[in-house]
Protein backbone atom coordinates (compact mmCIF):
# COMPACT_ATOMS: atom_id res chain seq x y z
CA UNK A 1 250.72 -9.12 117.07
CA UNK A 2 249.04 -6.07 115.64
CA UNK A 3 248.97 -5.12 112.19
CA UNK A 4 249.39 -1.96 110.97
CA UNK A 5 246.97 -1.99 107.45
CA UNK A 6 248.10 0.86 105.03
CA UNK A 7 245.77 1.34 101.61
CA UNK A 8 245.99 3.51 98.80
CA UNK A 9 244.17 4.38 96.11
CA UNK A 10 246.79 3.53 93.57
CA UNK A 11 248.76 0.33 93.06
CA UNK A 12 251.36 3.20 92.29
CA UNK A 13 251.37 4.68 95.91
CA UNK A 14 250.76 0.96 97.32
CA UNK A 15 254.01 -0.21 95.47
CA UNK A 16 256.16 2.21 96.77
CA UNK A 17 254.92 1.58 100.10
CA UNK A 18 256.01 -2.21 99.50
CA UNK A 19 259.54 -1.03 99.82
CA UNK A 20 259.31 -0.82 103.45
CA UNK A 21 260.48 -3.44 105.97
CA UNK A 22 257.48 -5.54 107.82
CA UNK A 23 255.10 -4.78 104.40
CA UNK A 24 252.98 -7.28 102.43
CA UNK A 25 250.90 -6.91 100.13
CA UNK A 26 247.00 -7.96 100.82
CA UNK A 27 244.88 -9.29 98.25
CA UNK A 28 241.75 -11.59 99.94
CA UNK A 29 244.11 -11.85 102.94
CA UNK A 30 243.77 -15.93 103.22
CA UNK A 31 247.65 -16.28 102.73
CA UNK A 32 249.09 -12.84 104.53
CA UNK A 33 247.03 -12.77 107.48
CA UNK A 34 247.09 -16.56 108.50
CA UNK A 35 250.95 -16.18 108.15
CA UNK A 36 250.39 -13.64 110.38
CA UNK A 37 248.34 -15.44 112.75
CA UNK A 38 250.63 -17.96 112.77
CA UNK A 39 253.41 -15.98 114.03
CA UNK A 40 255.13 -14.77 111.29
CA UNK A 41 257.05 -11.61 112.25
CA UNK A 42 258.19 -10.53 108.63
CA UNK A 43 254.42 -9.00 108.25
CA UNK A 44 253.41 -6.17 110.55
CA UNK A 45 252.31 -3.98 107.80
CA UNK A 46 250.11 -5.24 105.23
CA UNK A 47 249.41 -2.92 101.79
CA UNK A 48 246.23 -2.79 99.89
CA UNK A 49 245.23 -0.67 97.03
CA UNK A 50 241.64 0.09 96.37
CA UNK A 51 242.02 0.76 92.73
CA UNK A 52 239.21 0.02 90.74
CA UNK A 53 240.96 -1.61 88.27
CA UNK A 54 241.75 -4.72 90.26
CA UNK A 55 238.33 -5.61 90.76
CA UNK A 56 237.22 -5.64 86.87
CA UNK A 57 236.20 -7.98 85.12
CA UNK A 58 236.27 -7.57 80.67
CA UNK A 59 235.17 -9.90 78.39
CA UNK A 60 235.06 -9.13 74.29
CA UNK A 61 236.54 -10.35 71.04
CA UNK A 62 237.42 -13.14 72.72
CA UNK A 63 239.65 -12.14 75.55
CA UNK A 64 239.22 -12.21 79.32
CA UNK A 65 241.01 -10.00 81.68
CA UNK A 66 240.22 -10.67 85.68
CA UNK A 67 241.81 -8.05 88.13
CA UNK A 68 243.48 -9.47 90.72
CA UNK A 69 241.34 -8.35 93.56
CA UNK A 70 238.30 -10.13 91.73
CA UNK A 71 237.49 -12.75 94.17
CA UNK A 72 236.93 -16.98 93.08
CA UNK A 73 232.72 -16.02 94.24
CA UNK A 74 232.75 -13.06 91.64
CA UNK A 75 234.18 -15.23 88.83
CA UNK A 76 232.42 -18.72 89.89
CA UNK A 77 228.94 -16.60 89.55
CA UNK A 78 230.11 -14.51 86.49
CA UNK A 79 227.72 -15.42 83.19
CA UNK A 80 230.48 -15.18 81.09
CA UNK A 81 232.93 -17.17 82.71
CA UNK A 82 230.63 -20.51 83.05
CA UNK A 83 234.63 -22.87 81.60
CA UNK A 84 236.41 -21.02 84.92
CA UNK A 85 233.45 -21.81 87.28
CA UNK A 86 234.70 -25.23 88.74
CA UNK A 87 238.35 -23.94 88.91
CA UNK A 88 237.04 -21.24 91.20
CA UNK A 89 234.89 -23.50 93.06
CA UNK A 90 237.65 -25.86 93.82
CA UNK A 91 238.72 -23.00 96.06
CA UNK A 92 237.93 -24.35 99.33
CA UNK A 93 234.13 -23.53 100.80
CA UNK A 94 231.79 -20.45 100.55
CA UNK A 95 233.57 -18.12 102.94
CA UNK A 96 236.97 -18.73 101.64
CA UNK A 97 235.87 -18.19 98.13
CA UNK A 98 234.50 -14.79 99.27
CA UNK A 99 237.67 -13.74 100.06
CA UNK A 100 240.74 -15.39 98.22
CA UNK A 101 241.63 -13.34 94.98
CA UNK A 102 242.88 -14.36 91.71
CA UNK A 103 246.50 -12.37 92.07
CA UNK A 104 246.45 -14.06 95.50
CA UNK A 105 246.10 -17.85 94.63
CA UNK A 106 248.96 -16.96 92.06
CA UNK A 107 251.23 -17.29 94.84
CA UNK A 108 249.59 -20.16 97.11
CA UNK A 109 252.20 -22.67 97.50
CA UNK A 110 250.98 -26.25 97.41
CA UNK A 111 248.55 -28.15 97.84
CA UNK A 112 246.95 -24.80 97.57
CA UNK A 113 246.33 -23.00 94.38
CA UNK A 114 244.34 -24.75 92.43
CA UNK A 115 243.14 -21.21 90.40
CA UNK A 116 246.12 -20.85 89.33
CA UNK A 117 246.17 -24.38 87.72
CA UNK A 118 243.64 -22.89 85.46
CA UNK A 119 245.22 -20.09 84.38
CA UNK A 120 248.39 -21.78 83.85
CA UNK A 121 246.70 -23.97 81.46
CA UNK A 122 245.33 -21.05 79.55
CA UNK A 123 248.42 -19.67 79.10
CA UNK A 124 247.78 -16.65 80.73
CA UNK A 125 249.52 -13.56 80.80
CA UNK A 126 250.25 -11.74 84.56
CA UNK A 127 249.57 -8.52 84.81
CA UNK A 128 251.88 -6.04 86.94
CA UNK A 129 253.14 -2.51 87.26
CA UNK A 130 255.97 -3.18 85.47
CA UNK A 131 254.12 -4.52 82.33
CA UNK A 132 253.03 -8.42 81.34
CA UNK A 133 254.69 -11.48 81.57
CA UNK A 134 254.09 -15.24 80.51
CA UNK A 135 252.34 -16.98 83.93
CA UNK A 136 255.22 -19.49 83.51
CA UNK A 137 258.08 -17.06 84.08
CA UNK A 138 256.00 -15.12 86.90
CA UNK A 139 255.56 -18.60 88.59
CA UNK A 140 259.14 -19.50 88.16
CA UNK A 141 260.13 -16.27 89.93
CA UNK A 142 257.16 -15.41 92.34
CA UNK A 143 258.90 -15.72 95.47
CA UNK A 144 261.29 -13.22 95.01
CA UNK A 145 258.99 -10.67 93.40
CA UNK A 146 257.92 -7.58 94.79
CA UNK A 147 255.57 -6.45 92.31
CA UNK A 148 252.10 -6.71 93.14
CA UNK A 149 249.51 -8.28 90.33
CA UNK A 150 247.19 -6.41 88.92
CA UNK A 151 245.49 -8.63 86.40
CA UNK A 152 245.54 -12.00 84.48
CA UNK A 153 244.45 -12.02 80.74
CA UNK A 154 244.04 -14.91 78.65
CA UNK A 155 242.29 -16.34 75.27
CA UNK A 156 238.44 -17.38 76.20
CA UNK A 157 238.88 -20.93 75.57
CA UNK A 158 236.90 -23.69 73.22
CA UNK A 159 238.07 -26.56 75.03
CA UNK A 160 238.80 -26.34 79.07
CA UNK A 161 238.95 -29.07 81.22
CA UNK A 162 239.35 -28.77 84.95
CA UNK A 163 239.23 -31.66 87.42
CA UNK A 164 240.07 -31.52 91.46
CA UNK A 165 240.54 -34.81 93.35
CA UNK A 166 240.36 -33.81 97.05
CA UNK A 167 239.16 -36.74 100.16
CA UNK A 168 236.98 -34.24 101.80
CA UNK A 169 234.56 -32.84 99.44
CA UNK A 170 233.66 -30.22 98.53
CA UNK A 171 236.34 -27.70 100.23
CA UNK A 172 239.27 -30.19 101.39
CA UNK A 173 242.59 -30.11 100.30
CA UNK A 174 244.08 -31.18 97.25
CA UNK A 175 245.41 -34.19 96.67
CA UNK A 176 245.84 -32.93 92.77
CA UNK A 177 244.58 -31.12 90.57
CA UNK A 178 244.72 -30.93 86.77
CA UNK A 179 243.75 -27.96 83.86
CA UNK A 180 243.63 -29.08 80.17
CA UNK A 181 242.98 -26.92 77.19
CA UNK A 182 242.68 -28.62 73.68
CA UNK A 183 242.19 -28.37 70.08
CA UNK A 184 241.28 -30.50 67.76
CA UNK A 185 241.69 -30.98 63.87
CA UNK A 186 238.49 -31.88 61.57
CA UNK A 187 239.53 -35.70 61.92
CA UNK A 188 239.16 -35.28 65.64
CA UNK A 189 242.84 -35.66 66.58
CA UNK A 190 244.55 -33.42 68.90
CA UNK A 191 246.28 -30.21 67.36
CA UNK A 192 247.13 -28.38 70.55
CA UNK A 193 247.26 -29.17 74.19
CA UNK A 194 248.43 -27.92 77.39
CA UNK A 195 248.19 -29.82 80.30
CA UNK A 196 248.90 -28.00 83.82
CA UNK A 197 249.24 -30.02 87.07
CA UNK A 198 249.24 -28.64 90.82
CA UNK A 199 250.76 -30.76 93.77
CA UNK A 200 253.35 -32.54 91.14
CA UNK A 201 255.74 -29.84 92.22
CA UNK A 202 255.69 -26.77 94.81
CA UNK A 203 254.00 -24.69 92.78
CA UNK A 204 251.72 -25.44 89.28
CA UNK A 205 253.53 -26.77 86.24
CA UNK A 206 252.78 -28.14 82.66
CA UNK A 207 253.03 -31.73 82.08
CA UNK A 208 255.34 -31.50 78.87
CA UNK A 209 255.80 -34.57 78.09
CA UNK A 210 251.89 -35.55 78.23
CA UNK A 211 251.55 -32.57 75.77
CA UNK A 212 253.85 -34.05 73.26
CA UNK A 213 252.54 -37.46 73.10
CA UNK A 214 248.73 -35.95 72.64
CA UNK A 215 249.52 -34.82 69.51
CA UNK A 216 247.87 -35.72 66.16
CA UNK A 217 246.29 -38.75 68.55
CA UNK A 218 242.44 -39.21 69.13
CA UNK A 219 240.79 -39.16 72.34
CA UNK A 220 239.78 -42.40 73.42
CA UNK A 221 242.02 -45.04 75.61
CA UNK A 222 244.32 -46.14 72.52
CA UNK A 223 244.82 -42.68 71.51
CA UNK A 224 245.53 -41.02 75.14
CA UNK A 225 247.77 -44.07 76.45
CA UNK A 226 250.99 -42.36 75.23
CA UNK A 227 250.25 -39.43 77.21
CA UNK A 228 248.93 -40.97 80.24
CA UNK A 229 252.25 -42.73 80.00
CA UNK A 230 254.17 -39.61 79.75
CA UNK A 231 251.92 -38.01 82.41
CA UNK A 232 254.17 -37.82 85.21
CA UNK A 233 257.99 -37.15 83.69
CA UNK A 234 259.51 -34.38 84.69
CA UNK A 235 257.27 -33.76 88.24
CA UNK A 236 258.24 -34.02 91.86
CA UNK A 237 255.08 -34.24 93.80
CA UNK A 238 254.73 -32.82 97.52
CA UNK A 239 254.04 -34.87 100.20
CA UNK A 240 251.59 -33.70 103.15
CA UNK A 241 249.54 -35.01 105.67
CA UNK A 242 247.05 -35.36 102.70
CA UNK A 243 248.87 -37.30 100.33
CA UNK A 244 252.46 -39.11 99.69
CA UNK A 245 254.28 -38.13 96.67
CA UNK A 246 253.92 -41.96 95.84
CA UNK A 247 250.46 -41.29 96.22
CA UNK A 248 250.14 -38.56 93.67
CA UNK A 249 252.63 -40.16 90.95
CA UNK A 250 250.48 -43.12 91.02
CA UNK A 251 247.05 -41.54 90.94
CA UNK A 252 247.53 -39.01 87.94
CA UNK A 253 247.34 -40.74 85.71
CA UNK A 254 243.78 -42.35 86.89
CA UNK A 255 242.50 -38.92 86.91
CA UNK A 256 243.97 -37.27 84.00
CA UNK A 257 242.65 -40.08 81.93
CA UNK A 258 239.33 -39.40 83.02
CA UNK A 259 239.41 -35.99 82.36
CA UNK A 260 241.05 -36.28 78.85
CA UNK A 261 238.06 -38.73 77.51
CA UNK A 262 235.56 -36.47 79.30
């Protein structure tokens, strides 16, 4: 099937464009044009804006924002990004890194988008058009949304902990993967924590539960127990030729144990 590839040089013109039948938008291309390859009919049109915007990177006071078209090789090799290196690493090998985008692995289903882990952890906010939203209400709705991403932005974090478990290493699949940010008190107990999970649902989600029971608790085996506990309440893992949902359940907390005490 051919593919008819319309860009612009606004995400203004490129929205509009969206409106048509047959259109998707085209970040990296790793999700759009294998869908495409694989038969699916929906996309004959595919929309791309070359706006300089979505490939910048800022850092200051603090902040990050990533464009969307920044790719996982630009931020893996980026000297101010050294807690978000592994994250974008996790994305499969060289080649695929040189193309898949951060607005793209936003809406990689599972076991695919382990990026987005990250940023879900962070508690990023999702740039669009239309303005910013939490990353939890843009994942909630993602696959009815039209509007293309234009950025994430987030809080450079102290504490960032990012852990894959794949069979194949280092590009396969994964079998889970887990993002925790954390602060502490001066007595060393837990003050704040997010924990963010992908392959526990369809899409990445935060481990609640886990995040309650950290609280005001040290990290070390005694202290953590409650959470690994708590780890997997609330989730409904996929199952795939890589891993049963069994499978998962049983090995999160093994993993998000190890990441917790480092």
């Amino acid at each position: 099937m051919a593919l008819a590839l319309q860009t612009f040089a606004t995400v203004k013109d490129a929205n509009a464009a969206l409106k048509s039948a047959g259109t998707r938008y085209l970040g990296g291309g790793t999700l759009v044009v294998r869908a495409a390859n694989e038969g699916d009919v929906s996309v004959s049109s595919p929309v791309r804006s070359t706006d300089p915007a979505l490939s910048a990177i800022e850092v200051g006071g603090g902040k990050v924002r990533i464009g969307a078209s920044v790719t996982m090789a630009e931020i893996a090799r980026h000297p101010e990004l050294g807690p978000l290196a592994k994250a974008a690493r996790a994305v499969g090998g060289p080649a695929i890194r040189n193309m898949a985008t951060v607005g793209g692995n936003l809406f990689a289903p599972a076991p695919y988008g382990d990026f987005a882990v990250a940023l879900l952890a962070l508690d990023a906010a999702v740039g669009t058009d239309n303005g910013e939203m939490p990353i939890e209400t843009f994942l909630v709705g993602r696959d009815d949304s039209r509007a293309i991403v234009t950025s994430v932005s987030f809080t450079k974090p102290d504490n960032f902990r990012f852990l894959k478990v794949s069979r194949v290493k280092p590009k396969g699949v994964s079998v889970l993967s887990i993002a925790v940010v954390l602060e502490q008190a001066g007595d060393g107990t837990v003050s704040s924590a997010r924990i963010a999970l992908g392959c526990m649902a369809d899409r990445p989600m935060r481990a609640k539960a886990a995040e309650k029971a950290l609280l005001g608790r040290t990290l070390d085996p005694d202290g953590i127990a409650p959470a690994l506990a708590a780890a997997s309440e609330g989730t409904a893992p996929i199952t795939d030729p890589i891993a049963s949902a069994w499978y998962r359940a049983e090995v999160l907390p093994v993993h998000l144990g190890r990441l917790l005490l480092g």
